[in-house]
C-alpha atoms as a PDB file:
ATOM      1  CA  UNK A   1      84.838 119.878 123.507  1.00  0.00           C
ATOM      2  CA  UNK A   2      86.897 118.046 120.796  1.00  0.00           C
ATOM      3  CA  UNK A   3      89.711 120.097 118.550  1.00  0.00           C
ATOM      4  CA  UNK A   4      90.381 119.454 115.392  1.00  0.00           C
ATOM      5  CA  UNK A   5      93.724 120.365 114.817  1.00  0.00           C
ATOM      6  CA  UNK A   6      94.978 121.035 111.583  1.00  0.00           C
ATOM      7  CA  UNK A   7      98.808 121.955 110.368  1.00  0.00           C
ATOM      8  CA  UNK A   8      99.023 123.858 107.393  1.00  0.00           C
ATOM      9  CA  UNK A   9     102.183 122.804 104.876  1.00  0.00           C
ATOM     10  CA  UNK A  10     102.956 119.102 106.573  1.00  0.00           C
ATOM     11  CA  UNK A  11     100.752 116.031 107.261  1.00  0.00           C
ATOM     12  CA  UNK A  12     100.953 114.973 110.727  1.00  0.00           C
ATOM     13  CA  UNK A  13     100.500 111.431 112.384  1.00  0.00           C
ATOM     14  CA  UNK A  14      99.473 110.608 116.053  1.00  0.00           C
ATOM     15  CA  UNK A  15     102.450 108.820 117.915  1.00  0.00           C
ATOM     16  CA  UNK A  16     100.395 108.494 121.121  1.00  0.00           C
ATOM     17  CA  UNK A  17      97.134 110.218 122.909  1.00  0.00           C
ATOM     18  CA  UNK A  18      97.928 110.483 126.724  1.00  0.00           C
ATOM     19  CA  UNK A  19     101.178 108.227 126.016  1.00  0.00           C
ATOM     20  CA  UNK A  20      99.234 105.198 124.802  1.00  0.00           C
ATOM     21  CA  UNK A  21     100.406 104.147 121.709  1.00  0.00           C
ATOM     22  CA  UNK A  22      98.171 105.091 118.314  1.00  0.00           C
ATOM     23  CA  UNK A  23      96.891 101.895 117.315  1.00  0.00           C
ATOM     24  CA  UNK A  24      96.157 102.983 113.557  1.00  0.00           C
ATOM     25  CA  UNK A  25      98.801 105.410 112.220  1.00  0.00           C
ATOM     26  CA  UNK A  26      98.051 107.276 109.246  1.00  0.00           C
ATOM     27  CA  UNK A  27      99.560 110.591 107.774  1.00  0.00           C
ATOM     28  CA  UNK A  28      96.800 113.023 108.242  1.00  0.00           C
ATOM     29  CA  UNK A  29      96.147 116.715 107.434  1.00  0.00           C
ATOM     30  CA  UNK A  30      93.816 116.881 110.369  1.00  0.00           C
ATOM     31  CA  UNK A  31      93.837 115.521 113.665  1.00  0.00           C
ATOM     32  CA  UNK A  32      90.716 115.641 116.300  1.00  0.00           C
ATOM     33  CA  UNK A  33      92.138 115.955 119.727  1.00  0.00           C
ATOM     34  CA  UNK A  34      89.738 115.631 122.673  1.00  0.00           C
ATOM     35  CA  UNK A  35      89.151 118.122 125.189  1.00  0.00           C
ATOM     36  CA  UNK A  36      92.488 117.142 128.093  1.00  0.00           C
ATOM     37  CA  UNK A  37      94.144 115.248 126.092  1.00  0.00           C
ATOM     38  CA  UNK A  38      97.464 115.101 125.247  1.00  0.00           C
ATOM     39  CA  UNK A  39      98.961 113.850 121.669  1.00  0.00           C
ATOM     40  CA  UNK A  40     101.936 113.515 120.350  1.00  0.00           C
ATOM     41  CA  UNK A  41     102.698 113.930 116.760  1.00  0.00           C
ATOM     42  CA  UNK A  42     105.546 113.126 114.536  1.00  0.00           C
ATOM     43  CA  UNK A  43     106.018 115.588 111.484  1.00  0.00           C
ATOM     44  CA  UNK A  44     108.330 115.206 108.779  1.00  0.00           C
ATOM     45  CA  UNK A  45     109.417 118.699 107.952  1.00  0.00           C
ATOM     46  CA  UNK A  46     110.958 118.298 104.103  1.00  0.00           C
ATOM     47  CA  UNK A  47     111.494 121.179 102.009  1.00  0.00           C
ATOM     48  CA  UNK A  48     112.705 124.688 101.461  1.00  0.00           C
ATOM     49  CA  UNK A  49     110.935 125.914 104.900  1.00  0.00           C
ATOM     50  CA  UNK A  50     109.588 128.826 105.895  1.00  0.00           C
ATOM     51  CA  UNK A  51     106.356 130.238 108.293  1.00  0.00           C
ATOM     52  CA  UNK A  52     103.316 128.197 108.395  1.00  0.00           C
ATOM     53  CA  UNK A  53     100.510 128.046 110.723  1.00  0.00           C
ATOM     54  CA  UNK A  54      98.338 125.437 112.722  1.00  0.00           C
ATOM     55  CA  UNK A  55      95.328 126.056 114.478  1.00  0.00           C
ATOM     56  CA  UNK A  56      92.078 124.656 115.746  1.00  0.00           C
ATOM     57  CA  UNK A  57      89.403 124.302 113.070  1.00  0.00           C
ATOM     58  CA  UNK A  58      86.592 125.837 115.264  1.00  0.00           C
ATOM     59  CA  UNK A  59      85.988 129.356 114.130  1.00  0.00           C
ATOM     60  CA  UNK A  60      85.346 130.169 117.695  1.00  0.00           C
ATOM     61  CA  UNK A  61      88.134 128.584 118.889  1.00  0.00           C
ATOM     62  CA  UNK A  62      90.308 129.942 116.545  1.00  0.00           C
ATOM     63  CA  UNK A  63      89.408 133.274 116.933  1.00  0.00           C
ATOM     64  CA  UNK A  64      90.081 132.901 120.581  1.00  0.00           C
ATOM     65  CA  UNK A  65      93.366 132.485 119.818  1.00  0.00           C
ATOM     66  CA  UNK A  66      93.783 128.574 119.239  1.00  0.00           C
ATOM     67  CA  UNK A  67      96.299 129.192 116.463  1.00  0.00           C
ATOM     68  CA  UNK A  68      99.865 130.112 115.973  1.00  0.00           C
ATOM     69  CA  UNK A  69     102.557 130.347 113.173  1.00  0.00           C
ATOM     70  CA  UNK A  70     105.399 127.337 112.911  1.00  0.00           C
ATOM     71  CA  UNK A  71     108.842 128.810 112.015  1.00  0.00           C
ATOM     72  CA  UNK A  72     110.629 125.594 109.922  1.00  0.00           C
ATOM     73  CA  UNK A  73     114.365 126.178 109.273  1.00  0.00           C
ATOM     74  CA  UNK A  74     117.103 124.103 108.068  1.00  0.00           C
ATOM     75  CA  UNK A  75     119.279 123.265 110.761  1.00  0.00           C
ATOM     76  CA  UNK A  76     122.050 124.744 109.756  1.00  0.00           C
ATOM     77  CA  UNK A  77     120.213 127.944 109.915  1.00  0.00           C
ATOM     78  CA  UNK A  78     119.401 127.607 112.800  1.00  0.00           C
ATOM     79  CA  UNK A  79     122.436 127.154 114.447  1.00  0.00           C
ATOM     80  CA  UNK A  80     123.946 129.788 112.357  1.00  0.00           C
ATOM     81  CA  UNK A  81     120.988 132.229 113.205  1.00  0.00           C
ATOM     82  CA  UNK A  82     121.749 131.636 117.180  1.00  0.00           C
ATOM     83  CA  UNK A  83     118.515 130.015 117.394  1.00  0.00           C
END
């Protein structure tokens, strides 16, 4: 099964799905990734920061645990924060 994956805060855009370059790039706010697949995405993160979350866009999935929060920082807090 196919997973839409959607970050919350920053558009994403597909660099490559199993390393084969994406042939139409577009900044997106969702992206469907099929089941064993991998995809790489480039994100810009601009702005003040913060938490944020991504997840899967099926309930079920979702529920399951198909989610997680993003932690953006500026990089100087980061290496000040010992991160």
């Amino acid at each position: 099964m196919d997973h839409p994956f959607h970050l919350h805060s920053y558009a994403v855009q597909v660099l490559d799905r199993d390393g084969k370059p994406e042939r139409f790039r577009a900044w997106r706010d969702t992206v469907n990734i099929a089941a064993g697949t991998t995809v790489r995405l480039a994100v810009p993160f601009r702005g003040k920061g913060g938490r944020t979350v991504y997840h899967c866009h099926i309930a079920a999935h979702e529920d399951l645990g198909m989610m997680g929060i993003l932690e953006v920082t500026q990089p100087s807090e980061a290496l000040t924060s010992g991160q």
